[in-house]
PDB file of N, CA and C in Angstrom:
ATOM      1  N   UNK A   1       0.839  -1.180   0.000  1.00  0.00           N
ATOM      2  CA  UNK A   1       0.000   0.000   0.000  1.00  0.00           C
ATOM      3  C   UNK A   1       0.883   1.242   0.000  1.00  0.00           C
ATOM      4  N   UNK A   2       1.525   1.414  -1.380  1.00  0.00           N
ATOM      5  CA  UNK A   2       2.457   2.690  -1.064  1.00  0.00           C
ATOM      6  C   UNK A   2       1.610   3.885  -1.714  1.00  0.00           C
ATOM      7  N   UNK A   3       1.366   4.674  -0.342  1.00  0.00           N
ATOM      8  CA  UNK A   3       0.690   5.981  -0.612  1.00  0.00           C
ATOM      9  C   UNK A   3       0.753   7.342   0.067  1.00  0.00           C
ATOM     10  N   UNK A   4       0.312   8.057   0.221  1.00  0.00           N
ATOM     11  CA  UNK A   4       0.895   9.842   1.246  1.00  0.00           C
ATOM     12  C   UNK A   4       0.486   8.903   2.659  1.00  0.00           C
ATOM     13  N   UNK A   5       0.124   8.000   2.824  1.00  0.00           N
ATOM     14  CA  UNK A   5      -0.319   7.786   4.486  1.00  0.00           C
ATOM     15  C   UNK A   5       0.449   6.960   5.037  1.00  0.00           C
ATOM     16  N   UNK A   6       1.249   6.262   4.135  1.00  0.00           N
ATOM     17  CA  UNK A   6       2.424   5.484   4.875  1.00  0.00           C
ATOM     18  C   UNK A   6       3.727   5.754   4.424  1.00  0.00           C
ATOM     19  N   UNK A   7       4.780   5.395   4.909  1.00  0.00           N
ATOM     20  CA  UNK A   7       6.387   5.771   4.178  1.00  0.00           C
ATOM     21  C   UNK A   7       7.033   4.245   5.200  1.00  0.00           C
ATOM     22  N   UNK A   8       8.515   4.592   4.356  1.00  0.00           N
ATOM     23  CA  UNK A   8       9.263   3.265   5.108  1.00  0.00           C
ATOM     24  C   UNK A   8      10.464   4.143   5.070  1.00  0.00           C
ATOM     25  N   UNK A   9      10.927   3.859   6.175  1.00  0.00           N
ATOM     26  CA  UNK A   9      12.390   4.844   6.484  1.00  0.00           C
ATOM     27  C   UNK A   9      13.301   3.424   7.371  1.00  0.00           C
ATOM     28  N   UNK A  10      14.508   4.015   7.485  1.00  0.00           N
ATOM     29  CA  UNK A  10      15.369   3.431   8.104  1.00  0.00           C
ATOM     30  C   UNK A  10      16.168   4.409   9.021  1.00  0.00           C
ATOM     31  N   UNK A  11      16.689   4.090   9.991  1.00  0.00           N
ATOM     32  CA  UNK A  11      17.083   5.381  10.808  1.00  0.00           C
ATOM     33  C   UNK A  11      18.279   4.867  12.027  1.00  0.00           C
ATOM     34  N   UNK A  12      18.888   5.838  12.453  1.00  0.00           N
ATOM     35  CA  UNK A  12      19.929   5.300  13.364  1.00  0.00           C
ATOM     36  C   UNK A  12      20.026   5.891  14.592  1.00  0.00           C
ATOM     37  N   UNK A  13      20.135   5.051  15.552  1.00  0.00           N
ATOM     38  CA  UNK A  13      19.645   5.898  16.662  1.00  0.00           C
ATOM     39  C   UNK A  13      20.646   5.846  17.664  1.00  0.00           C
ATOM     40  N   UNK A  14      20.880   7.006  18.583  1.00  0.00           N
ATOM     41  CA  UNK A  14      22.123   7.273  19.760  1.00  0.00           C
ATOM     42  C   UNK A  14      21.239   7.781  20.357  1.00  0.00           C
ATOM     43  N   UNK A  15      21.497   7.073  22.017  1.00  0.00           N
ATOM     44  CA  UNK A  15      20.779   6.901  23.012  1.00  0.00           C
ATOM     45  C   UNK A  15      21.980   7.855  23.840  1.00  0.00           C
ATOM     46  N   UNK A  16      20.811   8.806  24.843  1.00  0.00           N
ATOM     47  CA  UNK A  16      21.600   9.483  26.037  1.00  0.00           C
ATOM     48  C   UNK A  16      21.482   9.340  27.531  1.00  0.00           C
ATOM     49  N   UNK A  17      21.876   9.965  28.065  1.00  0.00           N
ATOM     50  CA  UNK A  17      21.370  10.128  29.435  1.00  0.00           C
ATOM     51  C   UNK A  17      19.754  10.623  29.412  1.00  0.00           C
ATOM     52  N   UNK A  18      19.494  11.307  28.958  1.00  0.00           N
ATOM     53  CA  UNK A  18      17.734  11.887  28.474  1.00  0.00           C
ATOM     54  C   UNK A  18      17.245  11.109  28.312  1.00  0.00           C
ATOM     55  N   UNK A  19      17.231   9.940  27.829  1.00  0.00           N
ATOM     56  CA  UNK A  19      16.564   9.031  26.711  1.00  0.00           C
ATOM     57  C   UNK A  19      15.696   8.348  27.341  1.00  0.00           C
ATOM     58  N   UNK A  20      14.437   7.997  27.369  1.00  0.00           N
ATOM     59  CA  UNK A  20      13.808   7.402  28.111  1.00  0.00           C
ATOM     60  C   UNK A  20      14.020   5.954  28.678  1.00  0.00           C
ATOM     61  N   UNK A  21      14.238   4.545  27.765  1.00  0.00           N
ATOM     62  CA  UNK A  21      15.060   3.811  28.476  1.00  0.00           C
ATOM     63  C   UNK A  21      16.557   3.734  27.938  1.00  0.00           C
ATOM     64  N   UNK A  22      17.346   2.987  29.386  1.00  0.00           N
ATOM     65  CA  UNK A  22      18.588   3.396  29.050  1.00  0.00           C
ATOM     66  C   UNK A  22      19.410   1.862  28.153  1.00  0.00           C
ATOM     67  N   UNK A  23      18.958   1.043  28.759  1.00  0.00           N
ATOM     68  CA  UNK A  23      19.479  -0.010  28.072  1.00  0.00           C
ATOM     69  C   UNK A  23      19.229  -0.200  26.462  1.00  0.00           C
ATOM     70  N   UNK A  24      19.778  -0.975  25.489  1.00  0.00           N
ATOM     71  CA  UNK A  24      19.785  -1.082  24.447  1.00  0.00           C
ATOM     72  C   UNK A  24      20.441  -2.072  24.139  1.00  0.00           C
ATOM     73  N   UNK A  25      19.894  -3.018  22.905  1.00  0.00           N
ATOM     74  CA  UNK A  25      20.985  -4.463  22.526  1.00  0.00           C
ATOM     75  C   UNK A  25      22.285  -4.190  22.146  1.00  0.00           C
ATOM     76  N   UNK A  26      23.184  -3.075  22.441  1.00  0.00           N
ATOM     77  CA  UNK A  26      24.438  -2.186  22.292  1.00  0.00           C
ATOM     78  C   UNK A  26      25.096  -2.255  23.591  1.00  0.00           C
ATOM     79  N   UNK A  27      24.164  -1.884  24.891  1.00  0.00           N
ATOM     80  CA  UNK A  27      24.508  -1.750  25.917  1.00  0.00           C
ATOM     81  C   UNK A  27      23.171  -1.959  27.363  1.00  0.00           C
ATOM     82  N   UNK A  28      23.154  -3.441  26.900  1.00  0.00           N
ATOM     83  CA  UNK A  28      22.084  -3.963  27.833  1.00  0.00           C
ATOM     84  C   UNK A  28      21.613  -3.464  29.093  1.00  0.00           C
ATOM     85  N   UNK A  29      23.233  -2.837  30.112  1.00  0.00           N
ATOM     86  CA  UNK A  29      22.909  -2.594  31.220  1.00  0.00           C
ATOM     87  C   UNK A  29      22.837  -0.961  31.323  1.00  0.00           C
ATOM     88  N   UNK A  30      23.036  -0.494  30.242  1.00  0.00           N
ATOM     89  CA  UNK A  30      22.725   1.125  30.173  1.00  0.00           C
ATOM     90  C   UNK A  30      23.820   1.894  30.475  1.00  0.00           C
ATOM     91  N   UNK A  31      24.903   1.148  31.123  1.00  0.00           N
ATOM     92  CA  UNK A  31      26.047   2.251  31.277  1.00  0.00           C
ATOM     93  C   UNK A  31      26.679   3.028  30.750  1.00  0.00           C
ATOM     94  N   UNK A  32      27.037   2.834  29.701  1.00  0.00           N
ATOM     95  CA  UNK A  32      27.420   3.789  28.203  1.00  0.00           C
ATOM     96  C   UNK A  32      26.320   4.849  27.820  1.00  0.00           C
ATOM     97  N   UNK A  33      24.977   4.217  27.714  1.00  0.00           N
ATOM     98  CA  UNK A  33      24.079   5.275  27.474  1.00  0.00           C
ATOM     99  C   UNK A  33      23.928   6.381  29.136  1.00  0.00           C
ATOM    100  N   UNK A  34      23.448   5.747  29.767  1.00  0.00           N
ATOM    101  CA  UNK A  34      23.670   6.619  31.079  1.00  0.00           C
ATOM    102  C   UNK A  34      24.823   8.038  31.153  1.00  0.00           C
ATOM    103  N   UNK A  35      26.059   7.413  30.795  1.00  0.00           N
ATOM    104  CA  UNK A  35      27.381   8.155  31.087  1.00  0.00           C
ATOM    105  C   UNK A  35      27.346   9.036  29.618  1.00  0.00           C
ATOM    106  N   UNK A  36      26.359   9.044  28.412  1.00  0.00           N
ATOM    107  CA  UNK A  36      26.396   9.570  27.347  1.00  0.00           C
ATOM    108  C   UNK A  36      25.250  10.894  27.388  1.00  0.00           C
ATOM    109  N   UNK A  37      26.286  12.431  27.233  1.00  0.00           N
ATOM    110  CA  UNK A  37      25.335  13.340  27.304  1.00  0.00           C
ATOM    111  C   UNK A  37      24.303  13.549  26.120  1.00  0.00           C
ATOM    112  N   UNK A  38      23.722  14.540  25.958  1.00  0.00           N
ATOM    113  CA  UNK A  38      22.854  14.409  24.569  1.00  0.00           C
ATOM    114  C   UNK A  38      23.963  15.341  23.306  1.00  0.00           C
ATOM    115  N   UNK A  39      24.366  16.300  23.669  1.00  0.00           N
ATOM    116  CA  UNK A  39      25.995  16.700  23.062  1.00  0.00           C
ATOM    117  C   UNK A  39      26.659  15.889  22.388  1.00  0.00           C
ATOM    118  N   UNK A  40      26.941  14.676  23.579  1.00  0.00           N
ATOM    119  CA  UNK A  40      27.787  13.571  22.770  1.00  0.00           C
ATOM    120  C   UNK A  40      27.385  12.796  21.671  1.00  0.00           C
ATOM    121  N   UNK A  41      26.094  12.858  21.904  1.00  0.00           N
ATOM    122  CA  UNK A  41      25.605  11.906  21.141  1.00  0.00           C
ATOM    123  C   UNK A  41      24.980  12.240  19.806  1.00  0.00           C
ATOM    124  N   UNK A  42      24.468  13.964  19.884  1.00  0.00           N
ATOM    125  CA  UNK A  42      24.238  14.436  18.839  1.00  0.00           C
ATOM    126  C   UNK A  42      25.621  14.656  18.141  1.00  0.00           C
ATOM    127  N   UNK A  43      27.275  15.123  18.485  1.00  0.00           N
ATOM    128  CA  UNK A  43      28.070  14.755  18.116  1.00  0.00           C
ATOM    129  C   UNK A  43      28.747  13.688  16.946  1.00  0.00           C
ATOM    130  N   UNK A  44      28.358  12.363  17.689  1.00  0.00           N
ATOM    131  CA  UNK A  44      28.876  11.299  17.431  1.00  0.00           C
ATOM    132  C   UNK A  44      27.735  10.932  15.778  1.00  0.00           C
ATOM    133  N   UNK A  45      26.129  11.562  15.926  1.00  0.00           N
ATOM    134  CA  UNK A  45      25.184  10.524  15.034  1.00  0.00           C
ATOM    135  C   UNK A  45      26.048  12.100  13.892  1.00  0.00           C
ATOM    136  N   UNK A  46      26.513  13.038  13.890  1.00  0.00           N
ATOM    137  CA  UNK A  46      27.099  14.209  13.011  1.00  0.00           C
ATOM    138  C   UNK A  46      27.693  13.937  11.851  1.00  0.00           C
ATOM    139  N   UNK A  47      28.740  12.712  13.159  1.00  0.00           N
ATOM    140  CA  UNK A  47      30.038  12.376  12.224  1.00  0.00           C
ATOM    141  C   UNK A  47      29.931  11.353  11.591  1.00  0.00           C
ATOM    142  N   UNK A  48      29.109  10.216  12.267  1.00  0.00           N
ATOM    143  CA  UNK A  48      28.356   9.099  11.302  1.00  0.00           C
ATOM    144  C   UNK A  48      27.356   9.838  10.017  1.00  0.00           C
ATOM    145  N   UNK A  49      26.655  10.624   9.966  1.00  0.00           N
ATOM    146  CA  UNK A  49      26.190  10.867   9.267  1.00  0.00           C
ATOM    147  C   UNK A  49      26.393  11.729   8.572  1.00  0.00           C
ATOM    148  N   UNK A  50      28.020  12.334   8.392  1.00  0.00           N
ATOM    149  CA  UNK A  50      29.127  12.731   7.282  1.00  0.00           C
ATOM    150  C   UNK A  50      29.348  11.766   6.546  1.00  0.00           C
ATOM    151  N   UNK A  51      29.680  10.712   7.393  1.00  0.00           N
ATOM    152  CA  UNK A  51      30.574   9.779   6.603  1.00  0.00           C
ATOM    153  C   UNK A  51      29.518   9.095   5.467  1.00  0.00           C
ATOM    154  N   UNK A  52      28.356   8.827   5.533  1.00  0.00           N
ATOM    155  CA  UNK A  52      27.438   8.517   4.809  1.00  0.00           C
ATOM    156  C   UNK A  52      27.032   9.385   3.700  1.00  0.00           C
ATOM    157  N   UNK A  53      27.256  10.782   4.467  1.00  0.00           N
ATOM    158  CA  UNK A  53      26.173  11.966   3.131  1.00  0.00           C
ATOM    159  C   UNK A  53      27.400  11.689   2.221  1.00  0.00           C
ATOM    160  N   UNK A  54      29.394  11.805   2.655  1.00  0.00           N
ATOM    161  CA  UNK A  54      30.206  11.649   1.540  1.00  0.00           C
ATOM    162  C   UNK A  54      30.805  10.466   0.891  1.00  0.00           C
ATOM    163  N   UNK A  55      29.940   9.163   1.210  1.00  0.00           N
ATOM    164  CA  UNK A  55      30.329   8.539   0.669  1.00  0.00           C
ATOM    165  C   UNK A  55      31.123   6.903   1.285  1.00  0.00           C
ATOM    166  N   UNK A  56      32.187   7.770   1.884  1.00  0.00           N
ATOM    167  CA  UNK A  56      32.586   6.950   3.034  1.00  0.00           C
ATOM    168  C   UNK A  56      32.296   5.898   3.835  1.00  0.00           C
ATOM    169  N   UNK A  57      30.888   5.644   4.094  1.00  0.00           N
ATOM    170  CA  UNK A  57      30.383   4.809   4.561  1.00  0.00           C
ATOM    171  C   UNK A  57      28.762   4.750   4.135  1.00  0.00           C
ATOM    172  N   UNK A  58      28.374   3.351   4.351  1.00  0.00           N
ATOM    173  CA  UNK A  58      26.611   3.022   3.515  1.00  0.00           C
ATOM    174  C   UNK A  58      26.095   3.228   5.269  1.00  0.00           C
ATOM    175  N   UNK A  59      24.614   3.438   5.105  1.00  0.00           N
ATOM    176  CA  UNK A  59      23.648   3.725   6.001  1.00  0.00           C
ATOM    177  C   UNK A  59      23.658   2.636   6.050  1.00  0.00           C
ATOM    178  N   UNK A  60      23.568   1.400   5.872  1.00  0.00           N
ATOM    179  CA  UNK A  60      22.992   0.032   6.433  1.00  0.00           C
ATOM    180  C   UNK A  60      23.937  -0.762   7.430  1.00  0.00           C
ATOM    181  N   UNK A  61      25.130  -0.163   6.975  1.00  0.00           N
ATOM    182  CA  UNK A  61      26.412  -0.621   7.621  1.00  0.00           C
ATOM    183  C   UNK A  61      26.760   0.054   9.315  1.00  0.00           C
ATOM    184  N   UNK A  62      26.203   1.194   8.942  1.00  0.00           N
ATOM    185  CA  UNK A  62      26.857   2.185  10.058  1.00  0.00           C
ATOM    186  C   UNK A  62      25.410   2.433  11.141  1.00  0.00           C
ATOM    187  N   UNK A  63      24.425   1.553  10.736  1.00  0.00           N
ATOM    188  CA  UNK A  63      23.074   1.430  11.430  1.00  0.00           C
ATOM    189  C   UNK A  63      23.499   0.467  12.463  1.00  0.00           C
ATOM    190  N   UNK A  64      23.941  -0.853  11.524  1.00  0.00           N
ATOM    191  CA  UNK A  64      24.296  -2.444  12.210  1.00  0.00           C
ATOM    192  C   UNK A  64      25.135  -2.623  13.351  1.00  0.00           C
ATOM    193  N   UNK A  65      26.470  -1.632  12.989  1.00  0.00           N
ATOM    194  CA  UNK A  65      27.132  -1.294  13.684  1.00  0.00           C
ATOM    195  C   UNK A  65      27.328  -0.062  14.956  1.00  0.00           C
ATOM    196  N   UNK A  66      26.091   0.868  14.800  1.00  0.00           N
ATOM    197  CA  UNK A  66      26.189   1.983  15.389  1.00  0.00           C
ATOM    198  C   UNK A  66      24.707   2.317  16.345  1.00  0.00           C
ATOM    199  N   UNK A  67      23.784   1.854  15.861  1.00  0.00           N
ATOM    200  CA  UNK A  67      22.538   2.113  16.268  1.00  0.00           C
ATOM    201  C   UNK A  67      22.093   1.352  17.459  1.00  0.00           C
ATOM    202  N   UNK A  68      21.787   2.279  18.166  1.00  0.00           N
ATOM    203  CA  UNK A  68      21.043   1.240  19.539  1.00  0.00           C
ATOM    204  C   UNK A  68      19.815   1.058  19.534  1.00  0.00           C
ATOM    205  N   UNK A  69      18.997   0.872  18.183  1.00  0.00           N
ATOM    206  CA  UNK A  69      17.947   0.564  18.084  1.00  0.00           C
ATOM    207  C   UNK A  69      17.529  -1.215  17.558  1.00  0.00           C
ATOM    208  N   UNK A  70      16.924  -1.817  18.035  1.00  0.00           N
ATOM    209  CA  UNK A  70      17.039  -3.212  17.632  1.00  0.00           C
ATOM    210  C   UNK A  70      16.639  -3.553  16.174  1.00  0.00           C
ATOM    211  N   UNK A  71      16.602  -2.673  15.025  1.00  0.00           N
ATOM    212  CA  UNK A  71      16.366  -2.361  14.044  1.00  0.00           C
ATOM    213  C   UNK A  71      17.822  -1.882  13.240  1.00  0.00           C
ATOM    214  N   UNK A  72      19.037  -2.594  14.263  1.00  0.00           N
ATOM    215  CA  UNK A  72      20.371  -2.673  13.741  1.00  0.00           C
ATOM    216  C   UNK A  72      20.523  -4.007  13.118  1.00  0.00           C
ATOM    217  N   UNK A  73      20.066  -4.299  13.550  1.00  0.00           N
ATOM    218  CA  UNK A  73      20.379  -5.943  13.136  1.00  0.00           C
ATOM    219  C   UNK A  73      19.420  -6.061  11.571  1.00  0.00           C
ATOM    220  N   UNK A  74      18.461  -4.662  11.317  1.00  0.00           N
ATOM    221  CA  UNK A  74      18.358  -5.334   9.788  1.00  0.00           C
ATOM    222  C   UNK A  74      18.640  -3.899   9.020  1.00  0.00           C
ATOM    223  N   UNK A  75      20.144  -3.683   9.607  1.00  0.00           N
ATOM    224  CA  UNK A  75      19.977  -2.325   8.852  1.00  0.00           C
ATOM    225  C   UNK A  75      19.216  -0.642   9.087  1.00  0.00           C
ATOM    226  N   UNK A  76      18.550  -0.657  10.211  1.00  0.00           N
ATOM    227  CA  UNK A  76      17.632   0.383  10.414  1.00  0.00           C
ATOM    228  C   UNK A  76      16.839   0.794   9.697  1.00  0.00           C
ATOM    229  N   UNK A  77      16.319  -0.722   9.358  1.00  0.00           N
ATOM    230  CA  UNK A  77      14.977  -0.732   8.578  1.00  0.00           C
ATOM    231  C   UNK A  77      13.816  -0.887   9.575  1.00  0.00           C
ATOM    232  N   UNK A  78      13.082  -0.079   9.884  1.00  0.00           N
ATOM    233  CA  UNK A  78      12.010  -0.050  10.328  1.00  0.00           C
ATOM    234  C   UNK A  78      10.420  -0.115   9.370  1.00  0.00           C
ATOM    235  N   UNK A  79      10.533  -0.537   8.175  1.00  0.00           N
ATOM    236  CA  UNK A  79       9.362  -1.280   7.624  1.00  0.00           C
ATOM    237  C   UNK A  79       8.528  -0.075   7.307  1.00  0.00           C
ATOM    238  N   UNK A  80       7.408  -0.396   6.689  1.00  0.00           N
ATOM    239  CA  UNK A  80       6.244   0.781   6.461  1.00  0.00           C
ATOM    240  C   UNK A  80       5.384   1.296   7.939  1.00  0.00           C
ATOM    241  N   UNK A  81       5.265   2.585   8.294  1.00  0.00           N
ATOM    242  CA  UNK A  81       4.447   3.133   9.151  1.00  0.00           C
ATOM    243  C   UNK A  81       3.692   4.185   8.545  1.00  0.00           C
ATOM    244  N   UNK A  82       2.655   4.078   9.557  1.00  0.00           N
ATOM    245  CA  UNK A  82       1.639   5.689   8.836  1.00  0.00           C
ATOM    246  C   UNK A  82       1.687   6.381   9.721  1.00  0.00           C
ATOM    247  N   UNK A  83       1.049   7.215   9.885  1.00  0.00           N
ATOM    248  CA  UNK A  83       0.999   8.565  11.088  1.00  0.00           C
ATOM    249  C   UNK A  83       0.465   7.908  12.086  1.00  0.00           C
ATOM    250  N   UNK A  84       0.866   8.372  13.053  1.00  0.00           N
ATOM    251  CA  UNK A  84       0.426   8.177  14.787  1.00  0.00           C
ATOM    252  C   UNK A  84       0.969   6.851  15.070  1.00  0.00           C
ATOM    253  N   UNK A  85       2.084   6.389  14.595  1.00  0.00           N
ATOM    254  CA  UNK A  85       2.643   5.136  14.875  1.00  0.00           C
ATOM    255  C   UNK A  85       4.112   5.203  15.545  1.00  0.00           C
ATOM    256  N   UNK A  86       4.788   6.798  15.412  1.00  0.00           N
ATOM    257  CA  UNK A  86       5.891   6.435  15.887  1.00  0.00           C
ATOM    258  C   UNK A  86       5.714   8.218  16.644  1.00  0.00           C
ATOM    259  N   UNK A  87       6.464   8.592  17.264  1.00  0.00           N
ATOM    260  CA  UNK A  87       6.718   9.678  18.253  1.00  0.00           C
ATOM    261  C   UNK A  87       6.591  10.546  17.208  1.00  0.00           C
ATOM    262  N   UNK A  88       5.946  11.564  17.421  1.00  0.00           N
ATOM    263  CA  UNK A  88       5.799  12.983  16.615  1.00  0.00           C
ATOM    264  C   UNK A  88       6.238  13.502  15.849  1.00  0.00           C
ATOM    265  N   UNK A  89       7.908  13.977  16.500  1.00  0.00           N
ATOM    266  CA  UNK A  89       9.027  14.446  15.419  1.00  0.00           C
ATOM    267  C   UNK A  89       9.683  13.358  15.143  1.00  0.00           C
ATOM    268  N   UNK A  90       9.611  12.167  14.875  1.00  0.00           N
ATOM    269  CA  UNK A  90      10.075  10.989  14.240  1.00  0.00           C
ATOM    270  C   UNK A  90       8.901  11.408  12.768  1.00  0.00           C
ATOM    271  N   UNK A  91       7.873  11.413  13.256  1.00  0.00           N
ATOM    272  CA  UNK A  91       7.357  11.091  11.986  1.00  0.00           C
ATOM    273  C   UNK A  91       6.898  11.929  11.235  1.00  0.00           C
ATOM    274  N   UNK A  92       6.747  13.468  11.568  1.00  0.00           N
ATOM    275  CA  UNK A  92       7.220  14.807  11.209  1.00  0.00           C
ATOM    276  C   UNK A  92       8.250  14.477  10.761  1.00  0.00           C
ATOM    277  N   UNK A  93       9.405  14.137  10.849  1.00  0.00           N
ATOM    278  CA  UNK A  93      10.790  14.163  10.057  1.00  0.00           C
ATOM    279  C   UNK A  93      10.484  13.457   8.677  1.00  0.00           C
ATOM    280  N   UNK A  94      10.402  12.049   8.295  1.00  0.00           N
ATOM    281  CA  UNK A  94      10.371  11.195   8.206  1.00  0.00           C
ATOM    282  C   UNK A  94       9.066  11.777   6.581  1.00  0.00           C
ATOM    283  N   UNK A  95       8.352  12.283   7.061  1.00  0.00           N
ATOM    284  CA  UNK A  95       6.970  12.182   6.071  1.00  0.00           C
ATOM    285  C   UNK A  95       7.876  13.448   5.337  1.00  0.00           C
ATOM    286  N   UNK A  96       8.492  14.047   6.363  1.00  0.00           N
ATOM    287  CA  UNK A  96       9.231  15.818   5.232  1.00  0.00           C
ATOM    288  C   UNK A  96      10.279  15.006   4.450  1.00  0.00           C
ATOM    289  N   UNK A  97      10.534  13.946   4.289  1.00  0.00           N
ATOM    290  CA  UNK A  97      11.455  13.710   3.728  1.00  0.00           C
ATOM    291  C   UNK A  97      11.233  12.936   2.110  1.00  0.00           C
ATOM    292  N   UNK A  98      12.272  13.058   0.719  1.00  0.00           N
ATOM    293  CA  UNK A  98      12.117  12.664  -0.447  1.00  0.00           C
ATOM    294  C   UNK A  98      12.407  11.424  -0.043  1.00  0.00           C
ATOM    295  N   UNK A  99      11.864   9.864  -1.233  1.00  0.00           N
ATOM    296  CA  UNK A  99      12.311   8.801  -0.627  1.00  0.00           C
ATOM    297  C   UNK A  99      14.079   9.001  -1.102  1.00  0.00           C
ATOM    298  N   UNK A 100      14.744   8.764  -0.245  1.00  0.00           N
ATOM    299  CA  UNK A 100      16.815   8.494  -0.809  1.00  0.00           C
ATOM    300  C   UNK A 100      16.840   9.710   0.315  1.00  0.00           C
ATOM    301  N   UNK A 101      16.350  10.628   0.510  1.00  0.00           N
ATOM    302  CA  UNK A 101      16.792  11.570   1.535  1.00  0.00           C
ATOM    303  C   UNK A 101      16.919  11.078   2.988  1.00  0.00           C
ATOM    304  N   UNK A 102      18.076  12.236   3.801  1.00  0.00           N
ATOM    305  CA  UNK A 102      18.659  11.584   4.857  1.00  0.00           C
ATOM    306  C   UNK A 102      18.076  12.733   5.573  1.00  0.00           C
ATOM    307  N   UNK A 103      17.386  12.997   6.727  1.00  0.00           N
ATOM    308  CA  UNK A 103      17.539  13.998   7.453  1.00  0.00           C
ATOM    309  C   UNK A 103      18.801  14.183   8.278  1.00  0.00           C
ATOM    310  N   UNK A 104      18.478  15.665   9.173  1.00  0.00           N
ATOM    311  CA  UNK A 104      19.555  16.399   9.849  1.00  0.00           C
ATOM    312  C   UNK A 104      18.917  15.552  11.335  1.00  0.00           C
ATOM    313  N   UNK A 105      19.392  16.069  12.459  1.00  0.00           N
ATOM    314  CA  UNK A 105      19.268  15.253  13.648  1.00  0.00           C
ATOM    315  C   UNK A 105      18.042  15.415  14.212  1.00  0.00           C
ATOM    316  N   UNK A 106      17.457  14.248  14.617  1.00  0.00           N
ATOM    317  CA  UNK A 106      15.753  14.503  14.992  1.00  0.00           C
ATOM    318  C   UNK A 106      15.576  13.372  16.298  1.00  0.00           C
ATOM    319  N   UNK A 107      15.174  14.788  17.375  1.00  0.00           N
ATOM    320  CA  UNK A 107      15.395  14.349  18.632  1.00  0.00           C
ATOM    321  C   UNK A 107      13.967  13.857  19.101  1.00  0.00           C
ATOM    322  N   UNK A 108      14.136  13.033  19.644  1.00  0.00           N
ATOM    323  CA  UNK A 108      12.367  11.779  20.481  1.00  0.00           C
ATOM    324  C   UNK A 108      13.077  11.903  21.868  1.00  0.00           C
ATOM    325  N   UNK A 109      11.793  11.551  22.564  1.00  0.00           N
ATOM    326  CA  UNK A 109      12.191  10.689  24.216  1.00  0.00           C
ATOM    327  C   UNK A 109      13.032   9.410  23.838  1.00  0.00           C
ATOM    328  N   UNK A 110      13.513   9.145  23.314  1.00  0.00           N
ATOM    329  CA  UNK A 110      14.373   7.980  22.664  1.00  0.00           C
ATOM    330  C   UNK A 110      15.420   8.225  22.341  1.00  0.00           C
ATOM    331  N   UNK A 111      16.256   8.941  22.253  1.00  0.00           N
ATOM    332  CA  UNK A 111      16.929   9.634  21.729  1.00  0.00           C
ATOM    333  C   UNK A 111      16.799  10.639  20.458  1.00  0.00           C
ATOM    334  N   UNK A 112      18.505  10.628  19.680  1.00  0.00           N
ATOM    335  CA  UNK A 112      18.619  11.173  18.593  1.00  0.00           C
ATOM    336  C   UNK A 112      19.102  10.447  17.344  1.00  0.00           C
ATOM    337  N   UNK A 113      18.069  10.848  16.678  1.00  0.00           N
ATOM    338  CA  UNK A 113      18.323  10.007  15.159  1.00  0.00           C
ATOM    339  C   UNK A 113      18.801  10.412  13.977  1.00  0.00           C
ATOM    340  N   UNK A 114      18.820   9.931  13.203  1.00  0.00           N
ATOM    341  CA  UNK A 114      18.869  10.432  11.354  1.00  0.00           C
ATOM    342  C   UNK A 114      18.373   9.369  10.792  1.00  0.00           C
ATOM    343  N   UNK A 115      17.129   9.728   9.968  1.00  0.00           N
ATOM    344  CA  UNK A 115      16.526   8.947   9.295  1.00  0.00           C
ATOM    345  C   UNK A 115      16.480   9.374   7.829  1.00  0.00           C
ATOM    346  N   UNK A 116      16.241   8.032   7.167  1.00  0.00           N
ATOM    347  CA  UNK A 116      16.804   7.831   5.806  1.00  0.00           C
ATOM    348  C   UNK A 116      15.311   7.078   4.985  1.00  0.00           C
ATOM    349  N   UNK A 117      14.747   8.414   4.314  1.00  0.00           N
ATOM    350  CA  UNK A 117      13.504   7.945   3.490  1.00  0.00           C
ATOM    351  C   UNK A 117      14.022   6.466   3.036  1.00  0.00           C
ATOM    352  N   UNK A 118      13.258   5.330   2.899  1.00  0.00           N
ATOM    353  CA  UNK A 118      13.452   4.572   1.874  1.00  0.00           C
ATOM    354  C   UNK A 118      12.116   3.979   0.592  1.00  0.00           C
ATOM    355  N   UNK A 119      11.186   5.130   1.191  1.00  0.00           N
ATOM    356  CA  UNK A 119       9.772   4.887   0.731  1.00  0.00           C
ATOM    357  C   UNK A 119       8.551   5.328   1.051  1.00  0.00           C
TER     358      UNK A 119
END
């Protein structure tokens, strides 16, 4: 059903001290995220997501490896959603976006992301 009411994005996510929970299949017991400010972390998703806009590195790679979302393990593919399915400015981001486009950093009670239209 590809139409204006659903999209499929993929996205990568860095977890902070803010973040609502702290653990993640990255860092089960939360200590890394705990000890991680939101600075750092908007920081860190910056430079990952240089290395992608130039080339340097693929979004699927640097999801698998980087994302504390359990949606690393297929790439930070999170599948088709429609509105009112994911946090607000997740999906405000996400619907503003062309499909192949990457957004700039887009902050949830979950952390901070960059998401990557794929549909």
């Amino acid at each position: 059903m590809a139409s204006e009411h659903q999209v499929r994005a993929s996205h990568i996510l860095i977890k902070h001290e803010g973040s609502r929970r702290k653990a993640s299949w990255k860092d089960p017991d939360g200590r890394i995220i705990s000890a991680t400010t939101r600075d750092a972390a908007v920081s860190e998703l910056r430079s990952l997501r240089d290395d992608i806009v130039s080339g340097k590195a693929h979004f699927e790679e640097v999801a698998s490896r980087y994302s504390h979302c359990s949606s690393a393990k297929r790439g930070g593919d999170l599948g088709r959603f429609g509105r009112g399915q994911m946090q607000k400015p997740f999906e405000d981001a996400t619907f503003s976006l062309k499909v192949g486009e990457i957004s700039d950093i887009v902050d949830t009670d979950s952390g901070v992301h960059i998401i990557l239209r794929t549909g």
